[in-house]
N, C-alpha and C. Protein backbone atom coordinates (compact mmCIF):
# COMPACT_ATOMS: atom_id res chain seq x y z
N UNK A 1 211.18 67.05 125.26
CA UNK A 1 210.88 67.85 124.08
C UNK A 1 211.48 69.24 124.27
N UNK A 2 211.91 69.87 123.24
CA UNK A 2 212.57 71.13 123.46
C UNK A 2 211.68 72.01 123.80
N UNK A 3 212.22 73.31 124.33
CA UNK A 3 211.10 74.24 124.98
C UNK A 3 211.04 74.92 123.49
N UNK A 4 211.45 74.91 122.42
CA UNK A 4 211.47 75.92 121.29
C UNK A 4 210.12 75.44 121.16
N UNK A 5 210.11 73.95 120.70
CA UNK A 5 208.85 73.38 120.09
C UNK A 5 207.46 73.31 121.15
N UNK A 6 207.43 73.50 121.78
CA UNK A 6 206.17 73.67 123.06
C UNK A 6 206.14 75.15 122.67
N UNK A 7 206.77 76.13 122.68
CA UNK A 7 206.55 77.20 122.75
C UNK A 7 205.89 77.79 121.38
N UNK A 8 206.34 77.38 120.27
CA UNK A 8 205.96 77.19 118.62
C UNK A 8 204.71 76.37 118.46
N UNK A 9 204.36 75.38 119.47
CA UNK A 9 203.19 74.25 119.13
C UNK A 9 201.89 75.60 119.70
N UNK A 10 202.37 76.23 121.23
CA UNK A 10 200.91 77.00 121.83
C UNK A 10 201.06 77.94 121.11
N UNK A 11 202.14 78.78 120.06
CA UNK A 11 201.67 79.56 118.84
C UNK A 11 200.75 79.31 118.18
N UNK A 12 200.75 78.04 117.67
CA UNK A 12 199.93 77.72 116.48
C UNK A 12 198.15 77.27 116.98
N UNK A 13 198.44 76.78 117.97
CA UNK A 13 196.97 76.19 118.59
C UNK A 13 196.01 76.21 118.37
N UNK A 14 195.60 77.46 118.24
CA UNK A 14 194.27 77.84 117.77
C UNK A 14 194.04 78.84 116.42
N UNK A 15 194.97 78.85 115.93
CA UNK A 15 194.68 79.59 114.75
C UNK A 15 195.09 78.72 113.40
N UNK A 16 194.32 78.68 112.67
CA UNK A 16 194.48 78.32 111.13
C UNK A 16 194.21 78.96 110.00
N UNK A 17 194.84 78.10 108.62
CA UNK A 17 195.11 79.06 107.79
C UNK A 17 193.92 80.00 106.91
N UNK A 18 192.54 79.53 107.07
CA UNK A 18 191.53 80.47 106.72
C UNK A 18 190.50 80.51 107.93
N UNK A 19 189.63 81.56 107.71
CA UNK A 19 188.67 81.48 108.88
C UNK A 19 187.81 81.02 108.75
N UNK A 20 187.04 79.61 108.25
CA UNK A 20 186.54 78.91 108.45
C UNK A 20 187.35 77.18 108.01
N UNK A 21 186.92 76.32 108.62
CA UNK A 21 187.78 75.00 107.98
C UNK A 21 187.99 74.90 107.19
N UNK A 22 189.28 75.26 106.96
CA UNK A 22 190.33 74.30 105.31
C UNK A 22 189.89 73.02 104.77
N UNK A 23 189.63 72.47 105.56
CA UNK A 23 189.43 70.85 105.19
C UNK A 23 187.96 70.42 104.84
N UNK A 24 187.02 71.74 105.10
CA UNK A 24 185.90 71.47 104.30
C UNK A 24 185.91 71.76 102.62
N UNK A 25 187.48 72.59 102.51
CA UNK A 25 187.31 73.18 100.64
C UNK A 25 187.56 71.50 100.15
N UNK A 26 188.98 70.75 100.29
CA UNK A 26 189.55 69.45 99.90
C UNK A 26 189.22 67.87 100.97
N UNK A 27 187.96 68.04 101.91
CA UNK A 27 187.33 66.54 102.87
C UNK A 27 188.78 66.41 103.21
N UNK A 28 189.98 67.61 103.47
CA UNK A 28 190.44 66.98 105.25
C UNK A 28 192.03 66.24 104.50
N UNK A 29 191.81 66.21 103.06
CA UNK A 29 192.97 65.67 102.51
C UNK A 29 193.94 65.69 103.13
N UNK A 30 195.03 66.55 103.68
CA UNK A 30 196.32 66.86 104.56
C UNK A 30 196.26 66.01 105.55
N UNK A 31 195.26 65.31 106.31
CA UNK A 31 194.82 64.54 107.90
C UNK A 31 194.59 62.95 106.92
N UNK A 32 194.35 62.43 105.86
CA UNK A 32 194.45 61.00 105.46
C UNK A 32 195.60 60.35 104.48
N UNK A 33 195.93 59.73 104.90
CA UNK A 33 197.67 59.49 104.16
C UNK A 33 196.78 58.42 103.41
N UNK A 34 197.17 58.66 102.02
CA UNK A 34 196.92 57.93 100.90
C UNK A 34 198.07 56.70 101.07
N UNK A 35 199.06 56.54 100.83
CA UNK A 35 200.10 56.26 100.93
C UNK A 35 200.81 56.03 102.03
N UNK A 36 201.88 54.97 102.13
CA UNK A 36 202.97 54.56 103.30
C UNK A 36 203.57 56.10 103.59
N UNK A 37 203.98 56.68 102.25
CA UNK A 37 205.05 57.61 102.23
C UNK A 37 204.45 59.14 102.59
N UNK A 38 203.09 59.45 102.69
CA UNK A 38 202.83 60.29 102.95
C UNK A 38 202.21 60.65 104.61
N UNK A 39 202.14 61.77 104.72
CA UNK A 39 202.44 62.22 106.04
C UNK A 39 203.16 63.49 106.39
N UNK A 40 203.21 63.99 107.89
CA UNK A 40 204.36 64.99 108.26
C UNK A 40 205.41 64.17 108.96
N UNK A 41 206.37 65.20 108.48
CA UNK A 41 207.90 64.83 109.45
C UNK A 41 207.42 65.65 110.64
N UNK A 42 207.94 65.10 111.68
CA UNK A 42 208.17 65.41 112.69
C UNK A 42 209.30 66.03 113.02
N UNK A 43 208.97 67.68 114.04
CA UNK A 43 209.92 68.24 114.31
C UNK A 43 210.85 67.38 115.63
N UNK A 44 212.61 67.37 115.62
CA UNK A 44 213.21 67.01 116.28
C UNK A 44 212.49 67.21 117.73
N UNK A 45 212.23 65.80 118.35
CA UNK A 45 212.17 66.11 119.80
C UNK A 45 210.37 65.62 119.92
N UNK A 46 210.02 65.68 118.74
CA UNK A 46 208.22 65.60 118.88
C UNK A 46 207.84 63.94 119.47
N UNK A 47 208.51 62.96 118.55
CA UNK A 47 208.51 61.75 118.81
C UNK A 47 208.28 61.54 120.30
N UNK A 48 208.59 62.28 121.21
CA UNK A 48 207.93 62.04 122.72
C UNK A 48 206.94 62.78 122.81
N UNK A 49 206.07 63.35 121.87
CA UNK A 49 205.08 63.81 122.39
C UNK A 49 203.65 63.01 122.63
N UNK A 50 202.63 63.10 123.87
CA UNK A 50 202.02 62.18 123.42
C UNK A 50 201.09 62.19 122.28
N UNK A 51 200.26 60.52 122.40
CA UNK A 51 200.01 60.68 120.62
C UNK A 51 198.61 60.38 120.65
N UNK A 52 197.78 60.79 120.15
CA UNK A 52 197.14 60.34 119.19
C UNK A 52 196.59 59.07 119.14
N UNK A 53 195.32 58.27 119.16
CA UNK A 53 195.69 56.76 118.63
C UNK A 53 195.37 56.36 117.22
N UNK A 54 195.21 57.82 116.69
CA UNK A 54 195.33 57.71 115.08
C UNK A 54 196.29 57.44 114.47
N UNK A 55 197.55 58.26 115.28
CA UNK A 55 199.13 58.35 114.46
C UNK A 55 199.48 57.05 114.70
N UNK A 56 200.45 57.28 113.51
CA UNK A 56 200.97 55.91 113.43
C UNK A 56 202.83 56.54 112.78
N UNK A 57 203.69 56.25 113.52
CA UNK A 57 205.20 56.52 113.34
C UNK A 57 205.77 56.05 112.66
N UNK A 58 206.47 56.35 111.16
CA UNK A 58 207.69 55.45 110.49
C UNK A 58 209.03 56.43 110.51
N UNK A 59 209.87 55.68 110.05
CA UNK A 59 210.92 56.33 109.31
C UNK A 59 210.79 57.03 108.23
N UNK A 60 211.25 58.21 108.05
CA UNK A 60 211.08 58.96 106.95
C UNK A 60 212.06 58.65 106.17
N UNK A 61 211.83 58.83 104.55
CA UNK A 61 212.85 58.04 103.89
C UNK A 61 213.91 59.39 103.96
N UNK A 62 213.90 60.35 104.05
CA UNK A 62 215.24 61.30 104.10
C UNK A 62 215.93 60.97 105.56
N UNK A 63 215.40 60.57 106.21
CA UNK A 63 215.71 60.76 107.42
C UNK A 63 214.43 61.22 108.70
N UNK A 64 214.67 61.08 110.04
CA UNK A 64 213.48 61.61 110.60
C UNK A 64 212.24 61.01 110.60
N UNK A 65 211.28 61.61 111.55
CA UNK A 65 209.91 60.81 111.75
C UNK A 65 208.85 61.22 110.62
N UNK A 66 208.38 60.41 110.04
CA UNK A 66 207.34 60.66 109.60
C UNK A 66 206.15 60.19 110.26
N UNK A 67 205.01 60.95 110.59
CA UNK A 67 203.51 60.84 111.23
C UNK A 67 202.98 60.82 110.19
N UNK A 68 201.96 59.68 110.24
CA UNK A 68 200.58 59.65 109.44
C UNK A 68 199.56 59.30 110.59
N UNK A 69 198.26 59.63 109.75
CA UNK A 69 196.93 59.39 110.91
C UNK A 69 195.78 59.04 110.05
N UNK A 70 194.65 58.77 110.90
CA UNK A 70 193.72 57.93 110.31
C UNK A 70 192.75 58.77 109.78
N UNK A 71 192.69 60.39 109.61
CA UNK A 71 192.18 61.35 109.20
C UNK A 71 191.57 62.28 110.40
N UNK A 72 191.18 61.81 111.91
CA UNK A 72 190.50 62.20 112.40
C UNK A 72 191.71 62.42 114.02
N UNK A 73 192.17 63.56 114.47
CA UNK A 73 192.61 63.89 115.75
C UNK A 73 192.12 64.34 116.80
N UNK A 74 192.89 64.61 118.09
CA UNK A 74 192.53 65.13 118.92
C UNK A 74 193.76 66.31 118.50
N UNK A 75 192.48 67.44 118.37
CA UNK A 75 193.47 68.91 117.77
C UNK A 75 194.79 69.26 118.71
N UNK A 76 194.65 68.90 119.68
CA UNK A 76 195.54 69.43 120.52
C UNK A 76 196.95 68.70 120.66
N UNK A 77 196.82 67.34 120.26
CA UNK A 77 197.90 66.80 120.05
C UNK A 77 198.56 66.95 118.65
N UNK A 78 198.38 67.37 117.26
CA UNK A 78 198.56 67.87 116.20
C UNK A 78 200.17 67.96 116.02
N UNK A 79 200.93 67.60 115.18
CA UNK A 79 202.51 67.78 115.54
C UNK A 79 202.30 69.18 115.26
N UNK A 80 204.01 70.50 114.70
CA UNK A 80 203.87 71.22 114.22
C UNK A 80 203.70 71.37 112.96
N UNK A 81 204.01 70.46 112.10
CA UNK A 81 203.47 70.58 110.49
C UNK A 81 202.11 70.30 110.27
N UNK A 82 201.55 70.23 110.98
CA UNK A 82 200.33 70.19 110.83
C UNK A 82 199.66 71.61 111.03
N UNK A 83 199.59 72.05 112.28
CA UNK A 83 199.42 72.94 112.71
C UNK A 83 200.17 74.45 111.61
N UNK A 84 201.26 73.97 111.13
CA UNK A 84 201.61 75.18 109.80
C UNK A 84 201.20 74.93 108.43
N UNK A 85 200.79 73.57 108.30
CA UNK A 85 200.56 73.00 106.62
C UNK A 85 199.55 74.19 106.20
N UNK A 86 199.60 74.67 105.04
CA UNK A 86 200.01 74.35 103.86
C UNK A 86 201.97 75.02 104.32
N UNK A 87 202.02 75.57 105.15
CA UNK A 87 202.62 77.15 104.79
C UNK A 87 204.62 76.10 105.70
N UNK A 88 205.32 76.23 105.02
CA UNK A 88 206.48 75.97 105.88
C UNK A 88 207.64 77.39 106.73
N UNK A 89 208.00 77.61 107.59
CA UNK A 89 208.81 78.59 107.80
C UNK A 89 210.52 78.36 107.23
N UNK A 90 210.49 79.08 106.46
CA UNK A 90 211.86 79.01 105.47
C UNK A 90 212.89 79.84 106.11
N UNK A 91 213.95 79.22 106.02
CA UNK A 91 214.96 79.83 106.70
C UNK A 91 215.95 80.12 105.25
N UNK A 92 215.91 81.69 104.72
CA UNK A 92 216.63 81.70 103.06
C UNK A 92 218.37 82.18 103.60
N UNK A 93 218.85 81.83 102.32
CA UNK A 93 220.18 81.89 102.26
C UNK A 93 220.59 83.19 103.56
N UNK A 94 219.87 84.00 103.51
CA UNK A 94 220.40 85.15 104.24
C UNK A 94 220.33 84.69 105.42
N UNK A 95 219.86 83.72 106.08
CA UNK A 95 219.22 83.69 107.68
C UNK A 95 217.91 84.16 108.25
N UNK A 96 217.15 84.63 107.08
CA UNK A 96 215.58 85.33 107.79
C UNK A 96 214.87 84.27 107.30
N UNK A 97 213.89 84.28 108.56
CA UNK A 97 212.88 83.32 108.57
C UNK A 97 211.54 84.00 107.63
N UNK A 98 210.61 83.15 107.06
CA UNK A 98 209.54 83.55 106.22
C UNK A 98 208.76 82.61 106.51
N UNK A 99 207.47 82.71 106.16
CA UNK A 99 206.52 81.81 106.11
C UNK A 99 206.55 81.50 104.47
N UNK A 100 206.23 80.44 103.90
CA UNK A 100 206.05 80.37 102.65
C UNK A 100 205.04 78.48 102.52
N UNK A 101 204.54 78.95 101.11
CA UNK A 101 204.09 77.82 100.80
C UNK A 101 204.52 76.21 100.52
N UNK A 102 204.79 75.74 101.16
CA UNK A 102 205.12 74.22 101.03
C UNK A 102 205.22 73.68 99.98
N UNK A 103 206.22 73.92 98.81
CA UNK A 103 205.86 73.11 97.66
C UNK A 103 205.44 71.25 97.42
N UNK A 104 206.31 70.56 98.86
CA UNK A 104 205.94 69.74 98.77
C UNK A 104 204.07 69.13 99.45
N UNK A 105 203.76 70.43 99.53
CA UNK A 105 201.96 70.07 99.58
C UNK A 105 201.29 70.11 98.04
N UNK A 106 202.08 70.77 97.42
CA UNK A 106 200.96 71.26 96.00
C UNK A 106 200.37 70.10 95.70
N UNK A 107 200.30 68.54 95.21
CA UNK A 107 199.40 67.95 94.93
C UNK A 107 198.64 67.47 96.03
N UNK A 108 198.82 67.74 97.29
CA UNK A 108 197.67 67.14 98.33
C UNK A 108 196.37 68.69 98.63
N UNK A 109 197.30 69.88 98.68
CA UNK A 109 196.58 71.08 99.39
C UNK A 109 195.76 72.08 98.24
N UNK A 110 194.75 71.95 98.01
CA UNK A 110 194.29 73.16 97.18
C UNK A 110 194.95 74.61 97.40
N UNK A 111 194.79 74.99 98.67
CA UNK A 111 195.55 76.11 99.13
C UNK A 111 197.16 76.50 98.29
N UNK A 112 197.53 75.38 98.31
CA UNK A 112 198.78 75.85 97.99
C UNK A 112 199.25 75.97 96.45
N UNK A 113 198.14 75.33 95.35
CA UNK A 113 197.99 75.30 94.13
C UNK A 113 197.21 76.52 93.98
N UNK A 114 196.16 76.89 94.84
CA UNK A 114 195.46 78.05 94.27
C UNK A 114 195.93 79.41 95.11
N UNK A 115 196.81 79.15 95.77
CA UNK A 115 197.35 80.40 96.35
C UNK A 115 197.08 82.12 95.95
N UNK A 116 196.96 81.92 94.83
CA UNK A 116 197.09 83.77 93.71
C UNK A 116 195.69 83.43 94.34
N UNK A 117 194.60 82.71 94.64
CA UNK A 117 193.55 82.69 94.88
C UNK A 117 192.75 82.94 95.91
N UNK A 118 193.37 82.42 96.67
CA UNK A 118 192.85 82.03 98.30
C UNK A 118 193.95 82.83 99.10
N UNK A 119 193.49 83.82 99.89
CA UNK A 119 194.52 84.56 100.50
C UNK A 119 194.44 84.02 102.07
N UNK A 120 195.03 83.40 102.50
CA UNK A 120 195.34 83.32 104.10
C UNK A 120 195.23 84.06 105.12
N UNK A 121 195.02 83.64 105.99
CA UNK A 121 194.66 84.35 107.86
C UNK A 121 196.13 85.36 107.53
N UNK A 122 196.19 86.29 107.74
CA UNK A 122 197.29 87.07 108.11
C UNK A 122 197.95 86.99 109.39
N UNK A 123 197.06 86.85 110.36
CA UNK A 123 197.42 86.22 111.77
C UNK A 123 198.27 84.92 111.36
N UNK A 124 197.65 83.82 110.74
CA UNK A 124 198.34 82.47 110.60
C UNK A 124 199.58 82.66 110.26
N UNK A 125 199.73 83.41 109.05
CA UNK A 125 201.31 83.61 108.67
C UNK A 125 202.36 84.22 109.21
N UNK A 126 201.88 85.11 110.20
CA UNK A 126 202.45 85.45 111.14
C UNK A 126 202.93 84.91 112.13
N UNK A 127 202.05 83.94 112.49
CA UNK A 127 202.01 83.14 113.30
C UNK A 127 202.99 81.64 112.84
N UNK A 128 203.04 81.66 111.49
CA UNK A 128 204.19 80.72 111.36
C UNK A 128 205.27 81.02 111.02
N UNK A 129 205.39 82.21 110.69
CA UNK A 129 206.68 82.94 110.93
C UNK A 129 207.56 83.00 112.16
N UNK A 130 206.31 83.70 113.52
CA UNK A 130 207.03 83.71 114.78
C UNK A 130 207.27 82.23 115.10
N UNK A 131 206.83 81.27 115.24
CA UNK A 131 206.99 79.98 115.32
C UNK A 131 208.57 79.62 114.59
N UNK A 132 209.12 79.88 113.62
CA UNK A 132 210.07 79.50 112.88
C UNK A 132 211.11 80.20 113.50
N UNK A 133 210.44 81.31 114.10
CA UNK A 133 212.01 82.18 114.80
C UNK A 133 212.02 81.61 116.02
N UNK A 134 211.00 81.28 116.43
CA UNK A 134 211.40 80.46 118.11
C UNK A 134 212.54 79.08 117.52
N UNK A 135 211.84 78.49 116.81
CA UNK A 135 212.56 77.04 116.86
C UNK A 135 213.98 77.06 116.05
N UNK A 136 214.20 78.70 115.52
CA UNK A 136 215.30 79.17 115.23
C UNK A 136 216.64 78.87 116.34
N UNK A 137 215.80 78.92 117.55
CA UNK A 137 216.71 78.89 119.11
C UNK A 137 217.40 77.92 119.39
N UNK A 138 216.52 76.35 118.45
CA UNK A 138 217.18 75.49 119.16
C UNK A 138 218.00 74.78 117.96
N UNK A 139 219.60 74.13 118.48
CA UNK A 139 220.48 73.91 117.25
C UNK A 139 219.51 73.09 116.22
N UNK A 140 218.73 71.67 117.07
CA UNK A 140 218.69 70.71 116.31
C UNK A 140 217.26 71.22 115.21
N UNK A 141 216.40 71.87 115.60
CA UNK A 141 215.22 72.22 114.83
C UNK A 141 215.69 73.13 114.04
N UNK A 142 216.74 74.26 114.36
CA UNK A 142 217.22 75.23 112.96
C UNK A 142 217.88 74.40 112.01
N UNK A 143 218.72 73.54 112.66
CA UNK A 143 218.99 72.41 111.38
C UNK A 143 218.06 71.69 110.65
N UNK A 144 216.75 71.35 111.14
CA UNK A 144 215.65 70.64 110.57
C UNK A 144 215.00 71.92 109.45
N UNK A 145 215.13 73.02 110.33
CA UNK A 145 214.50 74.41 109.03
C UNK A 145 215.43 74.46 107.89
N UNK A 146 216.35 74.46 108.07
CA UNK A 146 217.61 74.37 107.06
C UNK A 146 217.69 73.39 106.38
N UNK A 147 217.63 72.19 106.98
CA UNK A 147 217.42 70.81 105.72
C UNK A 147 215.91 71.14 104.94
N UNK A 148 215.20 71.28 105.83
CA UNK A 148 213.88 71.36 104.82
C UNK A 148 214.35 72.66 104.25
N UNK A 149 214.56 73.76 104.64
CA UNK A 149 214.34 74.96 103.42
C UNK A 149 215.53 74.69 102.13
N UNK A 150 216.49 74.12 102.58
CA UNK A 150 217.28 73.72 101.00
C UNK A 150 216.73 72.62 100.16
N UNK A 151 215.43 72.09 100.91
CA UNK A 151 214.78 71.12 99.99
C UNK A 151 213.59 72.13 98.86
N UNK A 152 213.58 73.04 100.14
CA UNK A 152 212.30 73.72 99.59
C UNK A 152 212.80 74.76 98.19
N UNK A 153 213.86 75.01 98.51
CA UNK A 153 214.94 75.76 97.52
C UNK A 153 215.01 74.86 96.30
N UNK A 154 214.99 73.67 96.65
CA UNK A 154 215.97 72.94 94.85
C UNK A 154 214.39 72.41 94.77
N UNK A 155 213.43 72.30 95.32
CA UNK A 155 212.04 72.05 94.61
C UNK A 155 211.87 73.08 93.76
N UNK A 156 211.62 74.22 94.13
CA UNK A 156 211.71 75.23 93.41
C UNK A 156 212.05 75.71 92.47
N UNK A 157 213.40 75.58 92.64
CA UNK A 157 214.28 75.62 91.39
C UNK A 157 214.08 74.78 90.34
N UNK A 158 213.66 73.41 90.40
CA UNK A 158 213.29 72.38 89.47
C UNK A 158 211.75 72.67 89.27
N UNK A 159 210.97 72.86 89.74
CA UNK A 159 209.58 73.56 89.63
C UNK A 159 208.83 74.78 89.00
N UNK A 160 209.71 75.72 89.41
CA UNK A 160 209.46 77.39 89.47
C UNK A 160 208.34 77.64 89.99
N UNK A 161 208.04 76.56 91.09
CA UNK A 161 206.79 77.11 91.54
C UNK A 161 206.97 78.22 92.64
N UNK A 162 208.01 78.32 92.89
CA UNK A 162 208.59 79.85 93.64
C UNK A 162 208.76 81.55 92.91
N UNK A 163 208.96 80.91 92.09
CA UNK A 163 208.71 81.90 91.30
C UNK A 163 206.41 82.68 90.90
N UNK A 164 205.98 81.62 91.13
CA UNK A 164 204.58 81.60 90.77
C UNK A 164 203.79 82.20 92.09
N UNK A 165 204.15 82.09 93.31
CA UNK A 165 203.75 81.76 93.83
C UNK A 165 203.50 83.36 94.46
N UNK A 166 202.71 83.76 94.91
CA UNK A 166 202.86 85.46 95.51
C UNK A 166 203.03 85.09 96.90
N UNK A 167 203.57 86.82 97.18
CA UNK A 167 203.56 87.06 98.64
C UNK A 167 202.07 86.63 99.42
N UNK A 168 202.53 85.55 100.53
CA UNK A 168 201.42 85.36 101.13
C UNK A 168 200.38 86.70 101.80
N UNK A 169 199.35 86.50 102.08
CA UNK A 169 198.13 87.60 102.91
C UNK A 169 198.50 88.66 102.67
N UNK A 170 199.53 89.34 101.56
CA UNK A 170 199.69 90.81 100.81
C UNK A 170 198.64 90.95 100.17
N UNK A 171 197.95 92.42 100.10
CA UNK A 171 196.66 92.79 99.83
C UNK A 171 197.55 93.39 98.09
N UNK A 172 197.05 92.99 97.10
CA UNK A 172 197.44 93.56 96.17
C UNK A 172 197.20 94.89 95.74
N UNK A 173 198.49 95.53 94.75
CA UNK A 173 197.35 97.25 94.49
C UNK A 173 196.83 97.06 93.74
């Protein structure tokens, strides 16, 4: 496994995106795959990590691993999209990394539909920010930020939910 992603996984470890459980607002939705097709991709290199005997491994239809689980983990084994969901680290046209909202969570994550609403750990976003610049380091995961953030780009664009969406844990005036 790359050292980017070990080093990005003990970022995230213990901190999440509000201070008390997320998964008590929506019963945990993000952790039970409705569906074959739903789940996280797995960052390059994770597939050896050990697992879980919840997860269960397919092919992702773009490409890549997709993880699903039986709703219930051992936290510590968690891939990294888990550990960042709702929030993805975007790598924009310029090369700077951001934390931003996952458009492809909006129908599973309340968080990410009620966003103008629910303001996030400021630590967390930070925290998935620095995470996105570590795994910035390594070729094959900046390519994985880059395929996902030009996905996250033409969702958007066909959506405008980028446009809707505010600056994360900014205190408004």
């Amino acid at each position: 496994m790359p050292e980017a992603i070990e080093r990005a996984r003990a970022l995230l470890e213990e901190i999440t995106p509000l201070a008390e459980d997320c998964g008590q607002v929506c019963d945990g939705r993000c952790c039970q795959a409705t569906a074959e097709s739903v789940g996280m991709l797995l960052f390059p290199g994770e597939e050896a990590l050990p697992m879980d005997e919840g997860f269960r491994l397919q092919p992702a239809e773009g490409g890549g691993t997709l993880l699903t689980c039986a709703g219930h983990c051992d936290r510590a084994l968690r891939p990294l999209a888990c550990r960042m969901f709702p929030l993805f680290p975007y790598v924009g046209e310029d090369g700077r990394v951001r934390a931003v909202y996952d458009p492809r969570g909006w129908r599973l994550c309340p968080l990410v539909r009620e966003c103008a609403h629910v303001p996030l750990q400021r630590e967390f976003v930070r925290a998935v920010r620095r995470a996105g610049r570590i795994l910035m380091e390594d070729p094959a995961c900046a390519a994985f930020l880059r395929q996902n953030s030009a996905e996250i780009r033409e969702l958007d664009r066909l959506t405008g939910l980028g446009e809707e969406r505010p600056p994360i844990a900014r205190r408004r005036p």
